[in-house]
Protein backbone atom coordinates (compact mmCIF):
# COMPACT_ATOMS: atom_id res chain seq x y z
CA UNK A 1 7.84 -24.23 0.95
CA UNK A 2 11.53 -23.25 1.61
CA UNK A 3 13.21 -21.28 3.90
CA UNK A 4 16.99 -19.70 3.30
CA UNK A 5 18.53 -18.17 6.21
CA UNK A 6 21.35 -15.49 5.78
CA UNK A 7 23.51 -14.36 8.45
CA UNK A 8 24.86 -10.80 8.29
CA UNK A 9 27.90 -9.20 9.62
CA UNK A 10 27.31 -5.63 10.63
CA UNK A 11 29.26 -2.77 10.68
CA UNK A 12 28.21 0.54 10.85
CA UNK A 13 29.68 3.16 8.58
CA UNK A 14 29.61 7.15 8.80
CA UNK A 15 26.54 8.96 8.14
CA UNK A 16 26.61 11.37 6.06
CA UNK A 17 24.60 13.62 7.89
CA UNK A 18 24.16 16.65 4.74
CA UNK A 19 22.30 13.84 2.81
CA UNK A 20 18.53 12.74 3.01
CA UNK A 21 18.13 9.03 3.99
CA UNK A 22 21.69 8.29 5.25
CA UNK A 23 22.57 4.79 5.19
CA UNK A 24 24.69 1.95 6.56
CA UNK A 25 25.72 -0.67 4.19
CA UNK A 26 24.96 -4.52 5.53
CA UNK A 27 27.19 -7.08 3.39
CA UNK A 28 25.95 -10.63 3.28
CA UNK A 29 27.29 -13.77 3.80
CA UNK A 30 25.52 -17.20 3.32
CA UNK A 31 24.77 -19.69 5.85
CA UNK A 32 22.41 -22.24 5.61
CA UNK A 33 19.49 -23.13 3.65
CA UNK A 34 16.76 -25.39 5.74
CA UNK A 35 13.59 -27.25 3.97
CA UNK A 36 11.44 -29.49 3.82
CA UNK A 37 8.70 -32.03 1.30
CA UNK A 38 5.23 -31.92 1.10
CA UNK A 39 3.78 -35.49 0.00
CA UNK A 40 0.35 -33.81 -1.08
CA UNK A 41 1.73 -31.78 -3.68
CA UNK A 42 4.29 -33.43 -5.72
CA UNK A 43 6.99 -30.31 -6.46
CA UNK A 44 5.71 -28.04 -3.66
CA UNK A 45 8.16 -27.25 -1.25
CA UNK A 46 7.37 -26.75 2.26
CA UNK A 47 9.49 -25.90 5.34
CA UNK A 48 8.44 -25.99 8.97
CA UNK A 49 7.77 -23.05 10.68
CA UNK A 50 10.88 -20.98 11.03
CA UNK A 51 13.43 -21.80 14.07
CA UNK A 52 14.89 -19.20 16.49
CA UNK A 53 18.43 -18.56 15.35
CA UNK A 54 20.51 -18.91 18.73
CA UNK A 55 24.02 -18.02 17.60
CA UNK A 56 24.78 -16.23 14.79
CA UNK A 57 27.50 -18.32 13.94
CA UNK A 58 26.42 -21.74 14.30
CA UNK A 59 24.72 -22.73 10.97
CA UNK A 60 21.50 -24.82 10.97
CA UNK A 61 22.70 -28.18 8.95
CA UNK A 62 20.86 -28.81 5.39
CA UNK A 63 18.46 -32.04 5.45
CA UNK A 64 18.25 -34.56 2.82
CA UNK A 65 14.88 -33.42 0.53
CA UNK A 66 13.24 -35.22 -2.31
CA UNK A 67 13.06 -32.30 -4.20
CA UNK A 68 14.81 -29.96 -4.94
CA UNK A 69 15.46 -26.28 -3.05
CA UNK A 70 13.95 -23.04 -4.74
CA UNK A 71 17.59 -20.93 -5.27
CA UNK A 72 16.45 -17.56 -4.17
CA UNK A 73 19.64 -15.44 -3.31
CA UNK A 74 19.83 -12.70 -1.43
CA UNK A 75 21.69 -9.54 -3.60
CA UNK A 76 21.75 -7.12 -1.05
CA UNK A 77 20.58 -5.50 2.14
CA UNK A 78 20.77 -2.03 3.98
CA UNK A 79 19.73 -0.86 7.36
CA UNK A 80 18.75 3.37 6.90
CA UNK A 81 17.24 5.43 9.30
CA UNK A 82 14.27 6.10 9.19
CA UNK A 83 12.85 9.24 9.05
CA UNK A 84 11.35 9.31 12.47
CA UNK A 85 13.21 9.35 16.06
CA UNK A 86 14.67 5.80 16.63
CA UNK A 87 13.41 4.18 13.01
CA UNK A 88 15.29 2.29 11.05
CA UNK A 89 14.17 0.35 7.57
CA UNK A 90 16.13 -2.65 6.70
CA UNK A 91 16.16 -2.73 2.27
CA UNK A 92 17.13 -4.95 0.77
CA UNK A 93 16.92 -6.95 -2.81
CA UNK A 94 16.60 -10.82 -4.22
CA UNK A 95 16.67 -12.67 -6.68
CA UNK A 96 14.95 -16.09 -7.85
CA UNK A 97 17.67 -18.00 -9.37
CA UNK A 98 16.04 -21.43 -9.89
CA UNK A 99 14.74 -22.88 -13.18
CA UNK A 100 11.28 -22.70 -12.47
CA UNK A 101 8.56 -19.69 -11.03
CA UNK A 102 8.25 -18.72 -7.10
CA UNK A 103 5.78 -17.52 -5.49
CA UNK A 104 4.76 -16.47 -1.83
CA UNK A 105 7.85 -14.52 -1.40
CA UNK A 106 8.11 -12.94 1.88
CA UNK A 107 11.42 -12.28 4.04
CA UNK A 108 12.29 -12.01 7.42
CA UNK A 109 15.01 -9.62 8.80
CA UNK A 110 16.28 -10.62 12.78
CA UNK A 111 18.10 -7.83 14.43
CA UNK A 112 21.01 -9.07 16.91
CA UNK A 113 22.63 -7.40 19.47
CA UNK A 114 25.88 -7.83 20.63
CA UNK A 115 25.37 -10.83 22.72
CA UNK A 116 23.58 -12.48 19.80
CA UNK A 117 20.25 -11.50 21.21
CA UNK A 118 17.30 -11.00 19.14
CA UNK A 119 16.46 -6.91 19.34
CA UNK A 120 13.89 -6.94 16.43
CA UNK A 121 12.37 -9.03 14.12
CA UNK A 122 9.65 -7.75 11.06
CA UNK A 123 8.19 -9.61 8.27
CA UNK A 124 7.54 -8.06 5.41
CA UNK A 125 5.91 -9.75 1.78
CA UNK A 126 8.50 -8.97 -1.41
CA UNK A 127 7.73 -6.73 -4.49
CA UNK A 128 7.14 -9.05 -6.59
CA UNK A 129 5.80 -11.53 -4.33
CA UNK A 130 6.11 -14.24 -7.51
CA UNK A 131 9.16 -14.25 -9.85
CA UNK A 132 10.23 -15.90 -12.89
CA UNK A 133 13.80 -16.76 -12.90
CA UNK A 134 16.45 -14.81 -12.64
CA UNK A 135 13.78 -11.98 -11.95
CA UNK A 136 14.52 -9.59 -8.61
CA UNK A 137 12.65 -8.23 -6.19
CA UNK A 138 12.76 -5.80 -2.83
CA UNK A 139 11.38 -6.03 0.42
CA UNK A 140 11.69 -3.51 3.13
CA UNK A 141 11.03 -3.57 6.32
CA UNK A 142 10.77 -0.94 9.25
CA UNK A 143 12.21 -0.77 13.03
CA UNK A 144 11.24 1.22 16.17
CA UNK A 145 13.27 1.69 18.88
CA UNK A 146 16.92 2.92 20.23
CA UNK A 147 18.79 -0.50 18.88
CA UNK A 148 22.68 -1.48 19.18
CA UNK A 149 22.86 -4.08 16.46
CA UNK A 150 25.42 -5.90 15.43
CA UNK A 151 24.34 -8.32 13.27
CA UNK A 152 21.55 -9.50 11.44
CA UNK A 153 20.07 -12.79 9.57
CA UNK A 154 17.34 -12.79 7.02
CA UNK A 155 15.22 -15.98 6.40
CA UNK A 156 13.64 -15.84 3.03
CA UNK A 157 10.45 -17.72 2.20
CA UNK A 158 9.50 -19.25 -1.24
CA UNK A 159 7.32 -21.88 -2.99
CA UNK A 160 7.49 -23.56 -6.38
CA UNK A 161 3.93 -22.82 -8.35
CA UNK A 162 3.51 -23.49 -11.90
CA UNK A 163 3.55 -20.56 -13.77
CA UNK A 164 3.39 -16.72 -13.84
CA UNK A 165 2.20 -15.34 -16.89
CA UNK A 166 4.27 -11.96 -16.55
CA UNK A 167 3.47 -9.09 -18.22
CA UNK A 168 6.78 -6.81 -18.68
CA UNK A 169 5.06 -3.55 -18.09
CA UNK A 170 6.96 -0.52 -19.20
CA UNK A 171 7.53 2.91 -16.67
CA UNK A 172 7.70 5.84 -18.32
CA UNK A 173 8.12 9.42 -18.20
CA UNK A 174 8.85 9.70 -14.72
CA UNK A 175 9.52 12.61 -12.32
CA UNK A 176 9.37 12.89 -8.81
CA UNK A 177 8.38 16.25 -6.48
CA UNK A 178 7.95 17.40 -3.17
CA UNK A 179 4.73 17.07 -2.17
CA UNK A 180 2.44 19.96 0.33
CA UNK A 181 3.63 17.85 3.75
CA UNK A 182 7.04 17.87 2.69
CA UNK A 183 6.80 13.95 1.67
CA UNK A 184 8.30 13.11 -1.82
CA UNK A 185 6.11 11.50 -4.65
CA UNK A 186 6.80 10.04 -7.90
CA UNK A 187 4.82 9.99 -10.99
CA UNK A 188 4.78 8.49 -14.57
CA UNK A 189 2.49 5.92 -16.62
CA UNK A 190 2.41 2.43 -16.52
CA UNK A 191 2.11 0.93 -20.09
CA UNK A 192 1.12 -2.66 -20.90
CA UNK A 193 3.00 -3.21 -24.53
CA UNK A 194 1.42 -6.48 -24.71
CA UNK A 195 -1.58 -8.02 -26.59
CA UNK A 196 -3.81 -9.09 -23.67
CA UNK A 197 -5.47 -6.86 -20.48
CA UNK A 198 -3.00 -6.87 -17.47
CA UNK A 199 -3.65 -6.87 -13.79
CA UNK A 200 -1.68 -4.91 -11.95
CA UNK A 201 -0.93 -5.83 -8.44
CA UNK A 202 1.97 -3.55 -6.95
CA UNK A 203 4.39 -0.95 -7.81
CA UNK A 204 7.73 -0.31 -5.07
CA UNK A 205 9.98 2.06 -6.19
CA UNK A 206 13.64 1.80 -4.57
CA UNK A 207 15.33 5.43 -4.37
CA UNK A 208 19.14 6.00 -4.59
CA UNK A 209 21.74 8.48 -4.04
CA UNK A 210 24.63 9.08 -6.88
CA UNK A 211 26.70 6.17 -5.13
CA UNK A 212 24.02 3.58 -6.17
CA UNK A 213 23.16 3.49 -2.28
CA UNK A 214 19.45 3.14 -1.32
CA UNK A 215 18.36 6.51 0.89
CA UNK A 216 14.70 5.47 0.66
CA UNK A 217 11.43 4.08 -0.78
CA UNK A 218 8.32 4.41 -2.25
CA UNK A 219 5.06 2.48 -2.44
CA UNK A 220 2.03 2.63 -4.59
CA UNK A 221 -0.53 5.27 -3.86
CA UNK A 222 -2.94 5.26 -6.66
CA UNK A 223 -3.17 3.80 -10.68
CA UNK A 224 -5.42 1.50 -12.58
CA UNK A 225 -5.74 -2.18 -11.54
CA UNK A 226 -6.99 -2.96 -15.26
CA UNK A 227 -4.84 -2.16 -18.10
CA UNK A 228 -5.77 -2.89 -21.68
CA UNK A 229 -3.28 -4.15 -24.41
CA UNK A 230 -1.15 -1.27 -25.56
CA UNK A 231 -2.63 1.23 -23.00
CA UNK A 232 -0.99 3.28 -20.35
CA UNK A 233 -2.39 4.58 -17.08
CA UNK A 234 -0.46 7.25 -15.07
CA UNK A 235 0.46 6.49 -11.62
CA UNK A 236 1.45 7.96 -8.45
CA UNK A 237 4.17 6.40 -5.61
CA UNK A 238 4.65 8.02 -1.81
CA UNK A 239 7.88 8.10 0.29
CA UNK A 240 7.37 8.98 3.39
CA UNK A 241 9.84 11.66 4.11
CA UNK A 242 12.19 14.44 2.00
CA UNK A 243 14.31 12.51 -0.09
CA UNK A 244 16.49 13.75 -2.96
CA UNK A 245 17.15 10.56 -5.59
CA UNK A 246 19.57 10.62 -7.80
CA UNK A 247 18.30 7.33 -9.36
CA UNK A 248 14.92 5.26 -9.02
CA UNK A 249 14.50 1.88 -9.63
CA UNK A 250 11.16 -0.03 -10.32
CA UNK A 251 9.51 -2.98 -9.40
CA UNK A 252 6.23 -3.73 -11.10
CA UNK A 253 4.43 -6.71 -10.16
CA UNK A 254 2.30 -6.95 -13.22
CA UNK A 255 0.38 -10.28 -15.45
CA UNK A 256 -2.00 -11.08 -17.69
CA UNK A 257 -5.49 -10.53 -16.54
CA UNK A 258 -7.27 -14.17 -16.74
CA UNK A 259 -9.82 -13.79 -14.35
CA UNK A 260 -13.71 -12.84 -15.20
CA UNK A 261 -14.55 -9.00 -15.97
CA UNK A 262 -15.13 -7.60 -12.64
CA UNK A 263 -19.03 -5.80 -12.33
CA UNK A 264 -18.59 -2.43 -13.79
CA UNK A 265 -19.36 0.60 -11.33
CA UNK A 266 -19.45 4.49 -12.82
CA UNK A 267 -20.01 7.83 -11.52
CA UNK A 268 -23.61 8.97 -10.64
CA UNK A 269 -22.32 12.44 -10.26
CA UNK A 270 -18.33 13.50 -11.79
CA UNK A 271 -16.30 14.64 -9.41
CA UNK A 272 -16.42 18.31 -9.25
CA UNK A 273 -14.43 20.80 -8.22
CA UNK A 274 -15.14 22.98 -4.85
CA UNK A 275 -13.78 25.98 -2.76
CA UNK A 276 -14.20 26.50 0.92
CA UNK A 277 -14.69 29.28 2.48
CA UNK A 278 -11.17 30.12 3.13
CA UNK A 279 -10.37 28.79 -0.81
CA UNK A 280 -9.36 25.66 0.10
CA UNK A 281 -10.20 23.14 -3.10
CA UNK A 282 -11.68 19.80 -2.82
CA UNK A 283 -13.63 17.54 -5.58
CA UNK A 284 -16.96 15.78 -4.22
CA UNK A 285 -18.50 13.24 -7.01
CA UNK A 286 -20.50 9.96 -5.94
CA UNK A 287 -20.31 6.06 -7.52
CA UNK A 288 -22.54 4.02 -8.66
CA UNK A 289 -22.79 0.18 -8.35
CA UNK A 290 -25.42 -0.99 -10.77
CA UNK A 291 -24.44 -4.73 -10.36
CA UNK A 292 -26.12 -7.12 -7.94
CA UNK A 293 -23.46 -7.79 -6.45
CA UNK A 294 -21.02 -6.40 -3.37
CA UNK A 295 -18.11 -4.41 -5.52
CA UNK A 296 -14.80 -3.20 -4.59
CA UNK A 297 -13.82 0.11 -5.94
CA UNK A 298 -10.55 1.97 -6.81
CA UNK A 299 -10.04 5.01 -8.44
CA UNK A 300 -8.58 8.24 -9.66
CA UNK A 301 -8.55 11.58 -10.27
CA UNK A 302 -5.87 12.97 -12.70
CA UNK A 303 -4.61 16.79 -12.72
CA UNK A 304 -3.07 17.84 -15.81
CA UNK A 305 -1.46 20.96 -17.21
CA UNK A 306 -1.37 21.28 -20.60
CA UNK A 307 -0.76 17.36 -21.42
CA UNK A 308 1.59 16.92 -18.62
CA UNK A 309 0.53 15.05 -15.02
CA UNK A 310 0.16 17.51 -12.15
CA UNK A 311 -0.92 15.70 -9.71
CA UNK A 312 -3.34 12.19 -8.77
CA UNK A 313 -5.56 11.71 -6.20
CA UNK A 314 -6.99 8.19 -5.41
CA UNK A 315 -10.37 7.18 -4.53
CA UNK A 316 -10.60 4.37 -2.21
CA UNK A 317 -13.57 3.58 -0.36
CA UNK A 318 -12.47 1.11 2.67
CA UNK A 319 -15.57 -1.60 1.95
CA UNK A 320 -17.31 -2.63 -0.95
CA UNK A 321 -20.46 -0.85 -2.48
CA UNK A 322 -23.45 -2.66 -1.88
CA UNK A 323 -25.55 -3.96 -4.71
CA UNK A 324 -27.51 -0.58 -6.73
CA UNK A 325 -25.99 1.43 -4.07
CA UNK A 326 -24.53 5.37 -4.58
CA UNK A 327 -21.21 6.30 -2.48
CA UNK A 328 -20.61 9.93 -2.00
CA UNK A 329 -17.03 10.68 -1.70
CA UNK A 330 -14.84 13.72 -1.35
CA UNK A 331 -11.46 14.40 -2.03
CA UNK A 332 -9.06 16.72 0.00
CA UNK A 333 -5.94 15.16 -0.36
CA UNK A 334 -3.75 15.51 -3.60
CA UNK A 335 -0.45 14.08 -4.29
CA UNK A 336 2.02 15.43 -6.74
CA UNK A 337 0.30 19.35 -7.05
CA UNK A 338 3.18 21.70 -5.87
CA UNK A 339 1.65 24.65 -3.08
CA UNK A 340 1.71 27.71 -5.84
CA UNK A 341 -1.07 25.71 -7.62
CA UNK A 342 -3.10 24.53 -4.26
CA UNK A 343 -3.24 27.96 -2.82
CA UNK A 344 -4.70 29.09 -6.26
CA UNK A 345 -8.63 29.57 -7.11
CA UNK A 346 -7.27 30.13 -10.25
CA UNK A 347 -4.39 28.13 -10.79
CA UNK A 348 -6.89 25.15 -9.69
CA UNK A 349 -9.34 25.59 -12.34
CA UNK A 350 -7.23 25.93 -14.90
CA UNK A 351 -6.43 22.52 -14.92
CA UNK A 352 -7.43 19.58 -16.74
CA UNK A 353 -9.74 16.99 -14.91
CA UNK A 354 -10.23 13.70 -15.63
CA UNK A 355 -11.49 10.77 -13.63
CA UNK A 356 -11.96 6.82 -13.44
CA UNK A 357 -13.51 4.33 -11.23
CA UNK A 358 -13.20 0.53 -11.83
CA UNK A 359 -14.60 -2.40 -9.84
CA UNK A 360 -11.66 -4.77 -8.84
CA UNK A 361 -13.43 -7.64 -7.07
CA UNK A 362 -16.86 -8.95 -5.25
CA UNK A 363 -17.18 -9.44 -2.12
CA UNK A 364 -15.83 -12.90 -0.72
CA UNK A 365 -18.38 -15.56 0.08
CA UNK A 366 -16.72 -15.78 3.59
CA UNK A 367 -16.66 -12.23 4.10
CA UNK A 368 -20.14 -10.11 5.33
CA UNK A 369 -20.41 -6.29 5.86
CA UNK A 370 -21.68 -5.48 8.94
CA UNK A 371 -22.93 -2.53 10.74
CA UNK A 372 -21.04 -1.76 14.02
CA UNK A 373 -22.15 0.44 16.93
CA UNK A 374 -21.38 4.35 17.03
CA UNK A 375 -20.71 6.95 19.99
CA UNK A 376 -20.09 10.66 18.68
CA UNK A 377 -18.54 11.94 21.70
CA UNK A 378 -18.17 15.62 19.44
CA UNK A 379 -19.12 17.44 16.95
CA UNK A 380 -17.26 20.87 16.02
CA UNK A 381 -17.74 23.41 13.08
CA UNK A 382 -13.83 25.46 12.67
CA UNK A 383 -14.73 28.06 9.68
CA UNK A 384 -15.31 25.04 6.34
CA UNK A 385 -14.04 22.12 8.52
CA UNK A 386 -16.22 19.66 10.47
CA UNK A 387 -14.57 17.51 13.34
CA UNK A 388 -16.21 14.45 14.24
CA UNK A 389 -15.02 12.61 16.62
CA UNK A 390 -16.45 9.13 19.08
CA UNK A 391 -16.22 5.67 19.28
CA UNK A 392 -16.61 2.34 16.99
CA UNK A 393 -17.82 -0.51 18.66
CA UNK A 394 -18.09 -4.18 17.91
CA UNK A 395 -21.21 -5.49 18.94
CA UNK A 396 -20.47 -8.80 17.75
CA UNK A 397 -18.20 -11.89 19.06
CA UNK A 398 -16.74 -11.99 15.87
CA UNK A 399 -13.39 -10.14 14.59
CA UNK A 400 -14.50 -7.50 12.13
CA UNK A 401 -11.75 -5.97 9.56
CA UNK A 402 -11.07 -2.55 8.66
CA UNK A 403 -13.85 -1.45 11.21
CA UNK A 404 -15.21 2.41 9.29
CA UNK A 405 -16.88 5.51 9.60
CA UNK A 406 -18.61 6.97 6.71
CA UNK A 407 -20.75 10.27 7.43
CA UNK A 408 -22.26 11.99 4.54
CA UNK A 409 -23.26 15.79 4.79
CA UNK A 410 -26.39 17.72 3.24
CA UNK A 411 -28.32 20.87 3.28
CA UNK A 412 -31.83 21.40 4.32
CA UNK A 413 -33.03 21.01 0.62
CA UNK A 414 -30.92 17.06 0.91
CA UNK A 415 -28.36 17.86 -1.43
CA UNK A 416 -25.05 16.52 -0.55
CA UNK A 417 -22.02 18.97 0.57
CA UNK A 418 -19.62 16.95 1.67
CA UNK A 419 -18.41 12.82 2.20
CA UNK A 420 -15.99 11.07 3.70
CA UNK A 421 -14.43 8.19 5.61
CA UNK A 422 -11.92 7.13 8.34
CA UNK A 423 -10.41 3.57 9.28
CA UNK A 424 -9.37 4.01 13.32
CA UNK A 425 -7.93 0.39 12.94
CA UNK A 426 -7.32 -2.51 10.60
CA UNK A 427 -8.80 -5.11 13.40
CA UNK A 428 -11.42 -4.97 15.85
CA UNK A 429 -11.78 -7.90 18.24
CA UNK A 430 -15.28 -8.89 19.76
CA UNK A 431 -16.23 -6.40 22.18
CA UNK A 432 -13.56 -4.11 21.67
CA UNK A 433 -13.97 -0.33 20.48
CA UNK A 434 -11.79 2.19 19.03
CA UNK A 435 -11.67 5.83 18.56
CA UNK A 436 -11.62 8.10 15.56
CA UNK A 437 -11.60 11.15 13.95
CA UNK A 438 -13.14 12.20 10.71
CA UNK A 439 -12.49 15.59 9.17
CA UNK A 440 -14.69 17.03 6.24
CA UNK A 441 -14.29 19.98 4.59
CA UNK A 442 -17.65 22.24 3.55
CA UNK A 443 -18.39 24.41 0.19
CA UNK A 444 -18.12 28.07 -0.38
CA UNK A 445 -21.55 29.52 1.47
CA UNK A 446 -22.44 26.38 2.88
CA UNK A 447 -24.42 27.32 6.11
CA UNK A 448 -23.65 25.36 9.78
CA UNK A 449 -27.20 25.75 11.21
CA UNK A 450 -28.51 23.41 8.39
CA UNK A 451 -26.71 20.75 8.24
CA UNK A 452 -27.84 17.17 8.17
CA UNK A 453 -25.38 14.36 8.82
CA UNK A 454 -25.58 10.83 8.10
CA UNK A 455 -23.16 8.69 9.88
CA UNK A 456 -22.85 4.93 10.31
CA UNK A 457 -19.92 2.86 11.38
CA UNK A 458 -19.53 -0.67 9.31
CA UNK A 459 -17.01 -3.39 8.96
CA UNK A 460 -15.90 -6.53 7.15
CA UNK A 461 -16.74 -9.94 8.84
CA UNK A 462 -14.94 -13.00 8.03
CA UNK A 463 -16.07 -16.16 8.26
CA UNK A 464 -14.04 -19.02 10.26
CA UNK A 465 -13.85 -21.30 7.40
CA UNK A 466 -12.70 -18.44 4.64
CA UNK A 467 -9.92 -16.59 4.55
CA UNK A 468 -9.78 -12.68 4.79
């Protein structure tokens, strides 16, 4: 593994304050490049763990190395605000200049004060986190907190691995939109012009102004992980926060699919559209895992109007579907589908539905599913919505992952209204509990006084010896 450490002068520059996503430029000047050899892997490159820069401008002196270092160079990097009080994002792009692949790409960004002091320091992986050479890449990172910097350094991470069999996925017919919150979102299709199925892994879209300045970003929210030769899928990114690009730029971290079909899941019951109440649309369908096995799922529903992409809505249960088991699901939240259309009965069902669920891995050896301990503390009915709210507990002395509550919602005949989840945390040590809140929206004539809820609280354990 190698590290390269960039220091960075920085001077602030005048905001434009009539532009979303103002920005102060960060040029770059290189230090000092620090690695080391691993004996176990002949051509693997491995560095320490990474020092404490003390002063900004005493370099750290280059060893002598059997091998040699992985050139990754830094293009460029930015420090924006953010779009909350006292954030900042630090954005920034490389490039793998060496002769061979890299993989494991992650960067670190230290923010100095005047005195030299560390203020800040985030790690964040790269976009593609494995390049080919002379391929690029961003990274992005975000800041909290009132923060006088002066300068910065960036330490970037690689290691040499054998191959990457790329797939140079195209992006096409792009647009981007406001979305309901006021957030922006951009859409288009992913197509894979090549002759073999591709796996796609992530999609970060960078967002600049008519300078060629970076106001802002935008991750993936939603699109097919499986994507057959010469087929597109449409996809959907989210920037958090009203941005007006003048220019996007991609970056698709895309190869060929080499691993085993994953177990096939499909839908017991389509996802189908519903009204509230107050008119309010949602779409409640239900999955199917037929395999034997524990299955991740991802999918999508996809709005269209009259051939062209609306809107997307992703389906993402937080934990695997057991073996033969059904997972109700609702949808409430859509990206991309402007208000007049929302706000519309018939506006809504006017459009053209499709849908898609895919299974895109088992369930680790190492990892179990386990049940965790519940506490509703409330339960309130506000005209279609239910509120529930408590407490997840770990019973266990064992760190459980994206710790979840899943309630599911019928009548008094048993058929299902409504289903949904919520993820309080991403971690839950042994012991420890956290709270949540889970909304769910009810159909048109649904009535309160018979409801029947089904709630359980679950979570991913990992064991010691695997790796989450």
């Amino acid at each position: 593994m190698a590290n390269k450490r960039f220091y960075v002068q920085f001077r602030p520059q005048t905001v434009k304050k009539n532009r979303p996503g103002p920005w102060l430029l960060v040029p770059m000047l290189f230090a000092a490049l620090t690695l080391g050899s691993c004996a176990a892997f002949p051509g693997m490159i491995q560095n320490p763990d990474p020092q404490q820069t003390l002063s900004p401008t005493t370099p750290t002196d280059i060893p002598s190395s059997p091998t040699p270092a992985p050139e990754i160079e830094l293009i460029s990097l930015h420090l924006i605000p953010g779009q909350g009080p006292d954030s900042w994002q630090a954005i920034g792009r490389l490039i793998n200049k060496a002769e061979f692949p890299l993989g494991g790409i992650s960067v670190t960004v230290t923010l100095l004060g005047p005195d030299g002091s560390g203020l800040d320091q985030a790690t964040a992986q790269a976009i593609p986190a494995s390049l080919l050479p002379d391929e690029e890449a961003l990274f992005v990172l975000d800041f909290k907190g009132t923060l006088a910097v002066a300068d910065t350094t960036t330490e970037i991470y690689a290691e040499r691995i054998p191959r990457i069999r790329r797939v140079q996925g195209e992006i096409q017919d792009t647009f981007w939109k406001k979305n309901l919150g006021g957030d922006t979102v951009i859409l288009g299709q992913i197509t894979n012009p090549g002759f073999s199925q591709a796996k796609l892994f992530d999609l970060a879209v960078l967002m600049l102004d008519s300078d060629q300045e970076p106001i802002g970003y935008a991750t993936l929210v939603a699109s097919a992980t499986h994507i057959s030769p010469r087929e597109s899928s449409p996809f959907i990114a989210l920037a958090d926060g009203d941005f007006e690009p003048d220019d996007l730029v991609f970056f698709l971290d895309m190869v060929v699919d080499t691993s085993p079909p994953e177990p096939d899941l499909q839908f017991l019951e389509l996802p189908t559209l519903q009204f509230t109440d107050q008119g309010v649309p949602f779409f409640l369908g239900s999955i199917h895992n037929p395999s034997s096995d524990w299955v991740w799922a991802s999918g999508m529903l996809i709005l269209e109007s009259e051939d062209e992409l609306v809107g997307i809505a992703p389906i993402s249960p937080p934990l695997p579907i057991q073996p033969d088991g059904i997972h109700p699901f609702s949808i409430q939240h859509f990206w991309g589908i402007p208000p007049e259309i929302l706000t519309s009965e018939d506006a809504m069902r006017t459009l053209n539905v499709s849908s898609s669920v895919e299974g895109i891995a088992t369930l680790s050896p190492y990892e179990t599913v386990s049940q965790l301990e519940l506490s509703i503390s409330q339960y309130e009915i506000l005209g279609s919505l239910v509120f529930l709210r408590g407490v997840i507990i770990n019973p266990d002395d064992t760190l459980i992952r994206e710790p979840s509550i899943y309630a599911t919602v019928r009548n008094g005949e048993g058929l299902i209204l409504s289903a949904g989840w919520e993820t309080p945390a991403e971690l839950l040590e042994a012991g420890e509990a956290s709270e949540f809140e889970l909304s769910l929206l009810l159909p048109r004539g649904a009535d309160p006084a018979m409801l029947e809820f089904d709630v359980i609280a679950f979570g991913l354990d990992v064991d010691e010896d695997g790796s989450p």
